[in-house]
N, C-alpha and C. Protein backbone atom coordinates (compact mmCIF):
# COMPACT_ATOMS: atom_id res chain seq x y z
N UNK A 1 0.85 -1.18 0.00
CA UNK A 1 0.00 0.00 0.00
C UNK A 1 0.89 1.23 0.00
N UNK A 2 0.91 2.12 -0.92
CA UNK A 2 1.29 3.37 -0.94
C UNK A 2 1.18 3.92 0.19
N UNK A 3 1.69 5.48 0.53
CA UNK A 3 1.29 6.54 1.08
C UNK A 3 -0.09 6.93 0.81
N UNK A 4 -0.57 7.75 1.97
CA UNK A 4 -1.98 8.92 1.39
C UNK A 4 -1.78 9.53 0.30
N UNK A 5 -0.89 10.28 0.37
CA UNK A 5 -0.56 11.53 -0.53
C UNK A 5 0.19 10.83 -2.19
N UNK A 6 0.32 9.65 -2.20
CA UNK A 6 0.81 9.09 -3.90
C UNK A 6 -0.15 8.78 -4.41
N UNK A 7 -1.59 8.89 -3.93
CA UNK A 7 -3.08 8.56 -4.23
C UNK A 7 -3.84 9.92 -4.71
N UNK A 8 -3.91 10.04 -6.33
CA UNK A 8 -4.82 10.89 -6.26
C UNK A 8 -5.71 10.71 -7.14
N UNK A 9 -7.05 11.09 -6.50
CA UNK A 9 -8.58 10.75 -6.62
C UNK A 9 -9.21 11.51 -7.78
N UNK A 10 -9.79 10.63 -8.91
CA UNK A 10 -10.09 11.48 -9.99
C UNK A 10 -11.66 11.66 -9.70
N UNK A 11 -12.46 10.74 -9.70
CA UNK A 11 -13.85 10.85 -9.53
C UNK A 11 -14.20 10.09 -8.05
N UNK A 12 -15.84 9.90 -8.95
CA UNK A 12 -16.28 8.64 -7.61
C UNK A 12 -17.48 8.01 -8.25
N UNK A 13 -17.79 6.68 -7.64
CA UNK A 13 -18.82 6.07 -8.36
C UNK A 13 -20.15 6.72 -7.66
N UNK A 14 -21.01 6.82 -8.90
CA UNK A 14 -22.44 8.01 -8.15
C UNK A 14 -23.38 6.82 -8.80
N UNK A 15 -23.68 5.85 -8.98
CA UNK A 15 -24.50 5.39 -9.45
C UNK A 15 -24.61 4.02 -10.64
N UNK A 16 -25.95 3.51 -11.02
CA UNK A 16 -25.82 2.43 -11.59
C UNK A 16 -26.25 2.22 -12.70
N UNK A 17 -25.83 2.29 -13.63
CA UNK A 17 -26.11 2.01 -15.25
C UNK A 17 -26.22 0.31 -15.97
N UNK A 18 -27.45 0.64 -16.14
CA UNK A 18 -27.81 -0.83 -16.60
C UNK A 18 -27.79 -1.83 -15.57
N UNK A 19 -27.77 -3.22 -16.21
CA UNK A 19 -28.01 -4.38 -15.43
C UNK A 19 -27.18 -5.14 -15.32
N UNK A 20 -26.11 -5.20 -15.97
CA UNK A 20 -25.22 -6.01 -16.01
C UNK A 20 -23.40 -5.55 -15.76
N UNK A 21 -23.98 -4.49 -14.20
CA UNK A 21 -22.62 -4.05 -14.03
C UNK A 21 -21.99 -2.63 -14.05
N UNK A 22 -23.00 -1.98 -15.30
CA UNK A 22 -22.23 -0.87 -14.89
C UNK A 22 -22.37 0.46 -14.23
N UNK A 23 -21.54 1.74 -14.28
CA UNK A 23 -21.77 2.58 -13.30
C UNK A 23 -21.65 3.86 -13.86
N UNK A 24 -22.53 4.50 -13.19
CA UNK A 24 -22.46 5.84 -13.47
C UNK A 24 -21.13 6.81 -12.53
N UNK A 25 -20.25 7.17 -13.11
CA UNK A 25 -19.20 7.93 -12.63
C UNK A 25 -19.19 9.54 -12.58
N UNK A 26 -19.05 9.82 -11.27
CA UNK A 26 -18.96 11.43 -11.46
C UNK A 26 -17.17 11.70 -11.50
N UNK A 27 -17.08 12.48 -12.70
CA UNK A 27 -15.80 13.02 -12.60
C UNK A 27 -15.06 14.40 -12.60
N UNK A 28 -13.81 14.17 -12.07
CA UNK A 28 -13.03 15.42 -11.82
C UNK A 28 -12.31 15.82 -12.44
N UNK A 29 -11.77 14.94 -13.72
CA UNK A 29 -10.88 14.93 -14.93
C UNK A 29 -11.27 16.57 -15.89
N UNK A 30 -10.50 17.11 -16.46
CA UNK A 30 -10.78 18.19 -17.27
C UNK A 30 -9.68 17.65 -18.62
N UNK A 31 -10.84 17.22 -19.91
CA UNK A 31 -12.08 16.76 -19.51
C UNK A 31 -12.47 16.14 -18.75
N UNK A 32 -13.65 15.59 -18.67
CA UNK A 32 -14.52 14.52 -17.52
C UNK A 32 -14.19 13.44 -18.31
N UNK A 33 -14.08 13.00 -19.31
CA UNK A 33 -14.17 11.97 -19.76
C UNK A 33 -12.88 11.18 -19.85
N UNK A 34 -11.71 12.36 -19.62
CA UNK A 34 -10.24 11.50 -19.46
C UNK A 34 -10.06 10.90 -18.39
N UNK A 35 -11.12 10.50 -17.81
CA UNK A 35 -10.73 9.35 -16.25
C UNK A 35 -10.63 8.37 -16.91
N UNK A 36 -11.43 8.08 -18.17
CA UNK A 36 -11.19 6.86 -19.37
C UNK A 36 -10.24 6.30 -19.32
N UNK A 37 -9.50 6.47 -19.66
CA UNK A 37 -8.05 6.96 -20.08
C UNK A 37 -6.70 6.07 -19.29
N UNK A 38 -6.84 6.05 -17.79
CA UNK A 38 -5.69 5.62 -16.97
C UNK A 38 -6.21 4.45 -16.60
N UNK A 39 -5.22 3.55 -16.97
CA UNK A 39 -4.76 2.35 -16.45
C UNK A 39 -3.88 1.73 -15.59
N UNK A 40 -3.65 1.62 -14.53
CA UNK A 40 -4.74 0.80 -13.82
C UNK A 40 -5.69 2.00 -13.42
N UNK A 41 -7.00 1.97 -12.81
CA UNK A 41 -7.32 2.59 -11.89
C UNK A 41 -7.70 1.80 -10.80
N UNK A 42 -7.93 2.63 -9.42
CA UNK A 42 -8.18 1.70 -8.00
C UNK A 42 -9.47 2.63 -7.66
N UNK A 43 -10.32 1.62 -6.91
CA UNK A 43 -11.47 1.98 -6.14
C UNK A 43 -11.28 2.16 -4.92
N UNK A 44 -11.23 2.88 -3.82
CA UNK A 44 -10.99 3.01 -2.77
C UNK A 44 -12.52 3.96 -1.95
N UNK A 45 -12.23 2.72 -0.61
CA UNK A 45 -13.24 4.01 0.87
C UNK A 45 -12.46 3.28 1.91
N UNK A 46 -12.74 4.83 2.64
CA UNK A 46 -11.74 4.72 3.33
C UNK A 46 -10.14 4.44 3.88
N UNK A 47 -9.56 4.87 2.56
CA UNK A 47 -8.38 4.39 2.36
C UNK A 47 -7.60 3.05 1.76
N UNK A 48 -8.99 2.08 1.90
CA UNK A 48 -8.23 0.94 1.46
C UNK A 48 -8.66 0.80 -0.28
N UNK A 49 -7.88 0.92 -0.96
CA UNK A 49 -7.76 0.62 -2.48
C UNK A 49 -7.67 -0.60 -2.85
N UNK A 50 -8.38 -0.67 -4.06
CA UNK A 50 -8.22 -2.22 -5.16
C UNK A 50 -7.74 -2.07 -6.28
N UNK A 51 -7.06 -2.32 -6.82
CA UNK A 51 -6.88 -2.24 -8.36
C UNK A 51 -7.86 -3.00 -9.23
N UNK A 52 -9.00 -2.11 -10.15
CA UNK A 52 -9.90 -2.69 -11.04
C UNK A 52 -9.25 -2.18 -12.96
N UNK A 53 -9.61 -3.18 -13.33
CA UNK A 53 -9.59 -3.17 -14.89
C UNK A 53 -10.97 -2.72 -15.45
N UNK A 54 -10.66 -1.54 -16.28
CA UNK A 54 -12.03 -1.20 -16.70
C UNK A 54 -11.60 -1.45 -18.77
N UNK A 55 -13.75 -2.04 -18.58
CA UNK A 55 -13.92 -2.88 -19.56
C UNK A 55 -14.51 -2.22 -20.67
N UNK A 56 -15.07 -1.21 -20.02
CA UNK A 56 -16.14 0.36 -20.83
C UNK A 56 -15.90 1.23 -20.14
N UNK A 57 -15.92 2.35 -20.98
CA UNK A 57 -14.94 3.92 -20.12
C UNK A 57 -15.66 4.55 -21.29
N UNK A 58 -16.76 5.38 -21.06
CA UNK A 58 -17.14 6.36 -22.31
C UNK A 58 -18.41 7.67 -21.72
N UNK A 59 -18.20 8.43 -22.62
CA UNK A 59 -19.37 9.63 -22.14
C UNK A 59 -20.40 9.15 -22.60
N UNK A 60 -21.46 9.56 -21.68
CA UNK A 60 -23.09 9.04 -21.96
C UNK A 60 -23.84 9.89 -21.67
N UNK A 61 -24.12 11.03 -22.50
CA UNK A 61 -25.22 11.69 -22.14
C UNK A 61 -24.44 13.13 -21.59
N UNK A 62 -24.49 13.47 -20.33
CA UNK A 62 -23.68 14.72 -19.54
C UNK A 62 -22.89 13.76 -18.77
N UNK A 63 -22.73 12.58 -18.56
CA UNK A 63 -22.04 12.33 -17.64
C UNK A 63 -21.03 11.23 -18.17
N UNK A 64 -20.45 10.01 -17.42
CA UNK A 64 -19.58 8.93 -17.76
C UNK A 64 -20.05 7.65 -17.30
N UNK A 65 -19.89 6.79 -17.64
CA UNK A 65 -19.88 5.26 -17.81
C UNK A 65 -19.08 4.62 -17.83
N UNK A 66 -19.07 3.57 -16.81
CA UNK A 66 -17.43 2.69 -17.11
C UNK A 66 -18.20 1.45 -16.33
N UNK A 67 -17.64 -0.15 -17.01
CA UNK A 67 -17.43 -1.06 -16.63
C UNK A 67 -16.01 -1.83 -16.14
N UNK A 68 -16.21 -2.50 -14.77
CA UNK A 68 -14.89 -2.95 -14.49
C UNK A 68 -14.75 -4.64 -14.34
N UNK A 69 -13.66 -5.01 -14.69
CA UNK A 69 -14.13 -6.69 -15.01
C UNK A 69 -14.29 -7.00 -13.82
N UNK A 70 -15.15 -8.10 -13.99
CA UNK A 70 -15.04 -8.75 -12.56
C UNK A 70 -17.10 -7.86 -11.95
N UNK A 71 -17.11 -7.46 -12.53
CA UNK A 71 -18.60 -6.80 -11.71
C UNK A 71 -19.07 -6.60 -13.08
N UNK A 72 -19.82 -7.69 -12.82
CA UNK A 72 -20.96 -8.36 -14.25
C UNK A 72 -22.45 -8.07 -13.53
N UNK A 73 -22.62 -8.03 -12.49
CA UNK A 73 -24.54 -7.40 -11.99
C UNK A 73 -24.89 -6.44 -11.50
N UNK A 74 -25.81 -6.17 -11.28
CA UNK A 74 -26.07 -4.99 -10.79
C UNK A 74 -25.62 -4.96 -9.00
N UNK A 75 -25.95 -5.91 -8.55
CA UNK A 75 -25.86 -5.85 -7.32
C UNK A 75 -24.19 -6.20 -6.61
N UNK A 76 -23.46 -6.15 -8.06
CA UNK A 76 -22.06 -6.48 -7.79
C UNK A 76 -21.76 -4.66 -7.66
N UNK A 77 -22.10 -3.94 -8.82
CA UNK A 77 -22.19 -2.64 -8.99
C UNK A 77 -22.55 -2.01 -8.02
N UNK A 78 -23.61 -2.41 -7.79
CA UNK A 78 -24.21 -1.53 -6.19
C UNK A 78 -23.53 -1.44 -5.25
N UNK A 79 -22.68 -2.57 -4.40
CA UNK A 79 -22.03 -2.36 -3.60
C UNK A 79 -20.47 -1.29 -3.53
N UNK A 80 -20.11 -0.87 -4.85
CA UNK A 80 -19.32 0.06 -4.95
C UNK A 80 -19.95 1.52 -5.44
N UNK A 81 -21.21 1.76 -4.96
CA UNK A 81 -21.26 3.34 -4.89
C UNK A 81 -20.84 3.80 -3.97
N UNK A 82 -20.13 5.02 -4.47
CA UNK A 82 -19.24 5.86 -3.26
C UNK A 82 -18.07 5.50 -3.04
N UNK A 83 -17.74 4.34 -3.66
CA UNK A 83 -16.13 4.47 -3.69
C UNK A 83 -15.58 5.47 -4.69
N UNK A 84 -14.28 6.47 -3.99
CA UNK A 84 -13.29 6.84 -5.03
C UNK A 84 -12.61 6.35 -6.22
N UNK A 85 -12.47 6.75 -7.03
CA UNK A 85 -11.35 6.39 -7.96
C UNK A 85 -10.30 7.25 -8.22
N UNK A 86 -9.27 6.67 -8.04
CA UNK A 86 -7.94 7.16 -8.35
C UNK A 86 -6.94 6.59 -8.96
N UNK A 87 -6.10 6.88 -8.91
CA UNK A 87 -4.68 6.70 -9.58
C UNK A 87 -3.24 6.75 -9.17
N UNK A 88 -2.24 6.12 -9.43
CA UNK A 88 -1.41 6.27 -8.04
C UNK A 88 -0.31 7.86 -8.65
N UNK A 89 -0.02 8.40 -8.00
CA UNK A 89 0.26 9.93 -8.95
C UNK A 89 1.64 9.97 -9.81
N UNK A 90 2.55 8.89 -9.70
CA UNK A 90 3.41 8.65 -10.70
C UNK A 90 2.69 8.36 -12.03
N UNK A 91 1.37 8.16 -12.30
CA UNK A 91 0.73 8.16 -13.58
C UNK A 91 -0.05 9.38 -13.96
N UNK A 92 0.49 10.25 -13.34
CA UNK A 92 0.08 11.18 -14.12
C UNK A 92 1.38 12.47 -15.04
N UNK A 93 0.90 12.46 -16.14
CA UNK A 93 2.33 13.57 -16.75
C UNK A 93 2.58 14.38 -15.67
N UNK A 94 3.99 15.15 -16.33
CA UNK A 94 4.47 16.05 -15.56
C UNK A 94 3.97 17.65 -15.66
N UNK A 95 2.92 18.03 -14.95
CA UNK A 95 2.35 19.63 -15.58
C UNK A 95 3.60 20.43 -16.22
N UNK A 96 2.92 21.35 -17.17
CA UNK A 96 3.83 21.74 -18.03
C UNK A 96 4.52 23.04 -16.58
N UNK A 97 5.27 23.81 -17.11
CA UNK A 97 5.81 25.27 -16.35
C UNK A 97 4.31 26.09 -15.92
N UNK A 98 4.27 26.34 -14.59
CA UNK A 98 3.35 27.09 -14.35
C UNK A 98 2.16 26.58 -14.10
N UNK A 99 1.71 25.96 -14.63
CA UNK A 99 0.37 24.86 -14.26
C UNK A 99 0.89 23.82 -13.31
N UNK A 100 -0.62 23.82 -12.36
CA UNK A 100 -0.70 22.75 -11.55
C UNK A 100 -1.96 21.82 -11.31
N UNK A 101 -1.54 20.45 -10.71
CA UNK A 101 -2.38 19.66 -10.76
C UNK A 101 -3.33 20.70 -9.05
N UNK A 102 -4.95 20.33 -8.83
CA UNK A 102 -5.44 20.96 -7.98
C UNK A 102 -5.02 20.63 -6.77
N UNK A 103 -4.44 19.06 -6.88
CA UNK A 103 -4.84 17.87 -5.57
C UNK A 103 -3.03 18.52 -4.89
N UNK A 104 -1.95 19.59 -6.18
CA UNK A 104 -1.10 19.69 -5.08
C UNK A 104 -1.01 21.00 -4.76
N UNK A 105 -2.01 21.56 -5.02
CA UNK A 105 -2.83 23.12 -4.00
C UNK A 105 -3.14 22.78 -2.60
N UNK A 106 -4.03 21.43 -3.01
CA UNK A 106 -4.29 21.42 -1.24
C UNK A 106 -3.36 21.43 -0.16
N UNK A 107 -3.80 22.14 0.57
CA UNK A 107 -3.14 21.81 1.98
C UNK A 107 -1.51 23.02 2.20
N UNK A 108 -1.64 23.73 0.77
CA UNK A 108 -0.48 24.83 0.68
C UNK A 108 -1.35 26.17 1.64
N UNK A 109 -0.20 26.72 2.96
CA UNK A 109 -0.49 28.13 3.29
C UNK A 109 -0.93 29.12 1.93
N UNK A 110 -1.81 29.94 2.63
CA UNK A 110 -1.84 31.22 2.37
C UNK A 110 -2.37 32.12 2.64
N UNK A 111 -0.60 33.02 2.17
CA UNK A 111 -1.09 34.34 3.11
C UNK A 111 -0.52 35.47 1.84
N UNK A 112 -1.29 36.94 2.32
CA UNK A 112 -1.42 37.62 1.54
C UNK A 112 -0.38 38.45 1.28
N UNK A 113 -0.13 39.54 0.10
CA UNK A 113 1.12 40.57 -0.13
C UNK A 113 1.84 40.42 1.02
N UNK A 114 1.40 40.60 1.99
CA UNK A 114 1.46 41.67 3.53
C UNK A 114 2.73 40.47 4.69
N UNK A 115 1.75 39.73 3.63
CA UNK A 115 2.55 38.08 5.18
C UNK A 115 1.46 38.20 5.68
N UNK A 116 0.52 38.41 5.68
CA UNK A 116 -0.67 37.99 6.58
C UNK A 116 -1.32 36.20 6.66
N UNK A 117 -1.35 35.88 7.29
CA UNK A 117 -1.72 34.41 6.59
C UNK A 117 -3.27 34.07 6.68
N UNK A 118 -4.03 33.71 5.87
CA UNK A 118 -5.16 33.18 6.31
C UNK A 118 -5.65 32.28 6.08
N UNK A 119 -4.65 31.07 6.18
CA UNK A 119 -5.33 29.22 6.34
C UNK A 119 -4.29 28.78 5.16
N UNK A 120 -5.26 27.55 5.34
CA UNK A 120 -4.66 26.29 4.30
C UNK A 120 -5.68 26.39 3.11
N UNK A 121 -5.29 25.76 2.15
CA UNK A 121 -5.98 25.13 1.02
C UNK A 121 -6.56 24.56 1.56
N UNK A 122 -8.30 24.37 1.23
CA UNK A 122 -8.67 23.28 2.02
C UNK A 122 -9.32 21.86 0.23
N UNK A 123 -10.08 22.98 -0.23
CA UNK A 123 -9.78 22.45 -1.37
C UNK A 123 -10.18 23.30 -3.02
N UNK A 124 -10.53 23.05 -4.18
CA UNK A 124 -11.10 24.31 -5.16
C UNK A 124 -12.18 23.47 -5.38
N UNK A 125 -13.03 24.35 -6.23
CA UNK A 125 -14.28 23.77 -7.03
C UNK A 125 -14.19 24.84 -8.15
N UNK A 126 -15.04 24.19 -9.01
CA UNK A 126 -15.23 25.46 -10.34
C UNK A 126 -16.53 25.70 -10.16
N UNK A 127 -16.42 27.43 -11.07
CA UNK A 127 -17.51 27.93 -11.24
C UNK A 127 -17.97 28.03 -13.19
N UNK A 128 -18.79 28.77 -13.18
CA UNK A 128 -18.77 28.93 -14.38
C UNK A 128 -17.82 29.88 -15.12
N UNK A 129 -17.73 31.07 -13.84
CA UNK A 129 -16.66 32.12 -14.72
C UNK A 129 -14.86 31.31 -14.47
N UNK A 130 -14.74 30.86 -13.58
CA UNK A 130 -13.56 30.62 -12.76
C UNK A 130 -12.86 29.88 -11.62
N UNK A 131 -12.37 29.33 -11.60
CA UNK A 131 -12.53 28.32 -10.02
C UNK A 131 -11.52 29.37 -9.03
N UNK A 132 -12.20 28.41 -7.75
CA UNK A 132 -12.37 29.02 -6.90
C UNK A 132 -11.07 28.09 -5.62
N UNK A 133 -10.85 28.93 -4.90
CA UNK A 133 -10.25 27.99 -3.53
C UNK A 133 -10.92 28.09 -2.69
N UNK A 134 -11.08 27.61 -1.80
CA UNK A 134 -11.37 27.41 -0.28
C UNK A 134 -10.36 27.19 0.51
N UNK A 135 -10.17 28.55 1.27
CA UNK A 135 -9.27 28.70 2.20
C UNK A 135 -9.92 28.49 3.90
N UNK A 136 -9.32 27.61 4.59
CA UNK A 136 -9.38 27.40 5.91
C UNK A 136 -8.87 27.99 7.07
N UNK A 137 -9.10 28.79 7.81
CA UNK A 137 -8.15 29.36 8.56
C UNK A 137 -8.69 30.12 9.79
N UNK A 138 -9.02 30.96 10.41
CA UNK A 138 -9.85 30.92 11.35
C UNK A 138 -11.24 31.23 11.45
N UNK A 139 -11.05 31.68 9.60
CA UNK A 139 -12.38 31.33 8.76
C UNK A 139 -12.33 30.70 7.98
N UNK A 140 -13.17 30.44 6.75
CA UNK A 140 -13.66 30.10 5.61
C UNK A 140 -13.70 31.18 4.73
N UNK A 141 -12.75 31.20 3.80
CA UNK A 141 -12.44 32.36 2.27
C UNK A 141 -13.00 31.42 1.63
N UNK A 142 -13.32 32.03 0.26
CA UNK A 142 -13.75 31.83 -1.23
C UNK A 142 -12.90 33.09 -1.83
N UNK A 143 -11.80 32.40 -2.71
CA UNK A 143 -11.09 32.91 -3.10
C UNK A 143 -10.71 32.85 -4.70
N UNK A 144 -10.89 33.44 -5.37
CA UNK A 144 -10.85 33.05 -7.17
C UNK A 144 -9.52 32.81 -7.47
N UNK A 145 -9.29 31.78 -8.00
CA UNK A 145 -8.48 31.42 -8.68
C UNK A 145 -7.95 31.87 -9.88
N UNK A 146 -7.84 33.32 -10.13
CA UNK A 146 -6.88 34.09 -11.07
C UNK A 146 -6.07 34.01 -10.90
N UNK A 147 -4.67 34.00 -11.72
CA UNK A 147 -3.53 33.89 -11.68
C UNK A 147 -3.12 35.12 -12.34
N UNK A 148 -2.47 36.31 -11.54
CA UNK A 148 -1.65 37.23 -12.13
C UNK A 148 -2.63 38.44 -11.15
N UNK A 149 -4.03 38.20 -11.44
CA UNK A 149 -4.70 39.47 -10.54
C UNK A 149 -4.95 38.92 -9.34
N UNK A 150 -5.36 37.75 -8.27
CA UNK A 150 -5.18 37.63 -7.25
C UNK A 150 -3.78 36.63 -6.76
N UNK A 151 -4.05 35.36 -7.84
CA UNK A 151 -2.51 34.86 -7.17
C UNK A 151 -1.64 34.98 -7.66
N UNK A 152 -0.76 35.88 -6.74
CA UNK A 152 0.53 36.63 -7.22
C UNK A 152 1.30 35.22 -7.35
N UNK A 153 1.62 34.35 -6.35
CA UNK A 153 2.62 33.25 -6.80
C UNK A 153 2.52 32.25 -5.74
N UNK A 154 2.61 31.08 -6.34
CA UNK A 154 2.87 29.33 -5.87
C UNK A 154 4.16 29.18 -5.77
N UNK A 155 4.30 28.36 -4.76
CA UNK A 155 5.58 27.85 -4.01
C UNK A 155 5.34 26.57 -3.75
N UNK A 156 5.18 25.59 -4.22
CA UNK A 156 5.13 23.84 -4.39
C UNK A 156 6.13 23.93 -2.97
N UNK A 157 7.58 24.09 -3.15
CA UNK A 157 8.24 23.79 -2.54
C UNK A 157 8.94 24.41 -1.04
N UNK A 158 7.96 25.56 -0.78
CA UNK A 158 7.51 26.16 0.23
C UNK A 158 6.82 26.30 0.90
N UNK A 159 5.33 24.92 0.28
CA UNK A 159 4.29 24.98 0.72
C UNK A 159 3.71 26.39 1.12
N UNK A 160 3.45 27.28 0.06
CA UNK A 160 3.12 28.47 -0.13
C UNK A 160 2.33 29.09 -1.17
N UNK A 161 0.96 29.71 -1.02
CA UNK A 161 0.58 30.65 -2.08
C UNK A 161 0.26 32.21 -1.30
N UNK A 162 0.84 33.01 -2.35
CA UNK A 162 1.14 34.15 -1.74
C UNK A 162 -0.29 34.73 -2.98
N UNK A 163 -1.34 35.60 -2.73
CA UNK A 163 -2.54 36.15 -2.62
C UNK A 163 -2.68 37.77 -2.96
N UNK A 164 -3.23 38.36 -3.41
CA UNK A 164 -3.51 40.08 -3.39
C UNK A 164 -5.10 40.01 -2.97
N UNK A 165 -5.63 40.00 -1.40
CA UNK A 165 -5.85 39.99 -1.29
C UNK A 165 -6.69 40.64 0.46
N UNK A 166 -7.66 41.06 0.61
CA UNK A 166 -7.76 42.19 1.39
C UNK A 166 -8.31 40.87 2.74
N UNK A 167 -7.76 40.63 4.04
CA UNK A 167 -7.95 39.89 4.77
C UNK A 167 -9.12 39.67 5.34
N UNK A 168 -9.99 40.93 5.59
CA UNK A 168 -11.13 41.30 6.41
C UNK A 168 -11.96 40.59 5.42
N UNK A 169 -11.75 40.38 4.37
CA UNK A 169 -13.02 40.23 3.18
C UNK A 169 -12.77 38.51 3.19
């Protein structure tokens, strides 16, 4: 078994498609549909992971579909809603200069021009105009994810994002 942190989680199973197995997948992939894509993937709750082979991986409609061998019924299917899926993170490329994956935002300080600090990454979501962070700290920020007008700069290796941003707000 890996570490926590060499595990990172692309979707999760939300549901059951058809009768013979398969599942409706919500995903986190940009696109959604490149969770397709990686081989192996693992199902995991609560930390403990499996490695499954998937048999169908395709968009259906607004959402995704995937079959994994080995879970031929429905009621084989059923018992894995709500497991994660992930990937172990040596399979994923190397982001180009400047781009980052989200999953290694989390958990980076930040604090503003000033040195002010106000929390951790806790995690992002998107919006329609822009995604967003969620900062943790002795509050809860919603913080946009611009690059150049609010985040002045990432520090991977400082565990640091430095912010233009007004604290009180």
């Amino acid at each position: 078994m890996a570490a926590a942190d060499s595990w990172v989680v692309l979707g999760r199973v939300a549901g059951l498609w058809g009768v013979r197995g398969g599942l409706k997948i919500w995903s986190d992939t940009q696109p959604r549909a490149a969770i397709c894509r990686y081989r192996p993937l693992f199902l995991g709750r609560d930390g403990q992971w499996r490695e499954v082979v998937p048999v169908l991986g395709r968009e259906q409609g607004k959402g995704i579909v995937m079959q994994f061998d080995g879970v031929e019924d429905r009621d084989a299917a059923a018992a894995l809603i709500g497991c994660e899926i992930a990937i172990r993170r040596e399979q994923l490329p190397a982001p180009a200069p400047g781009e980052y994956y989200w999953t290694d935002l989390v958990g980076l300080r930040v604090e503003t021009l000033d040195g002010i600090e106000l929390g951790h990454v806790d995690h992002l979501f998107e919006t329609g105009s822009n995604d967003v962070i969620v900062v943790r700290g002795e509050r809860e920020r919603l913080i946009p994810f611009l690059r150049g007008s609010v985040i002045q700069d990432i520090d991977l290796e400082a565990g640091r994002m430095r912010v233009d941003w007004d604290p009180d707000f």
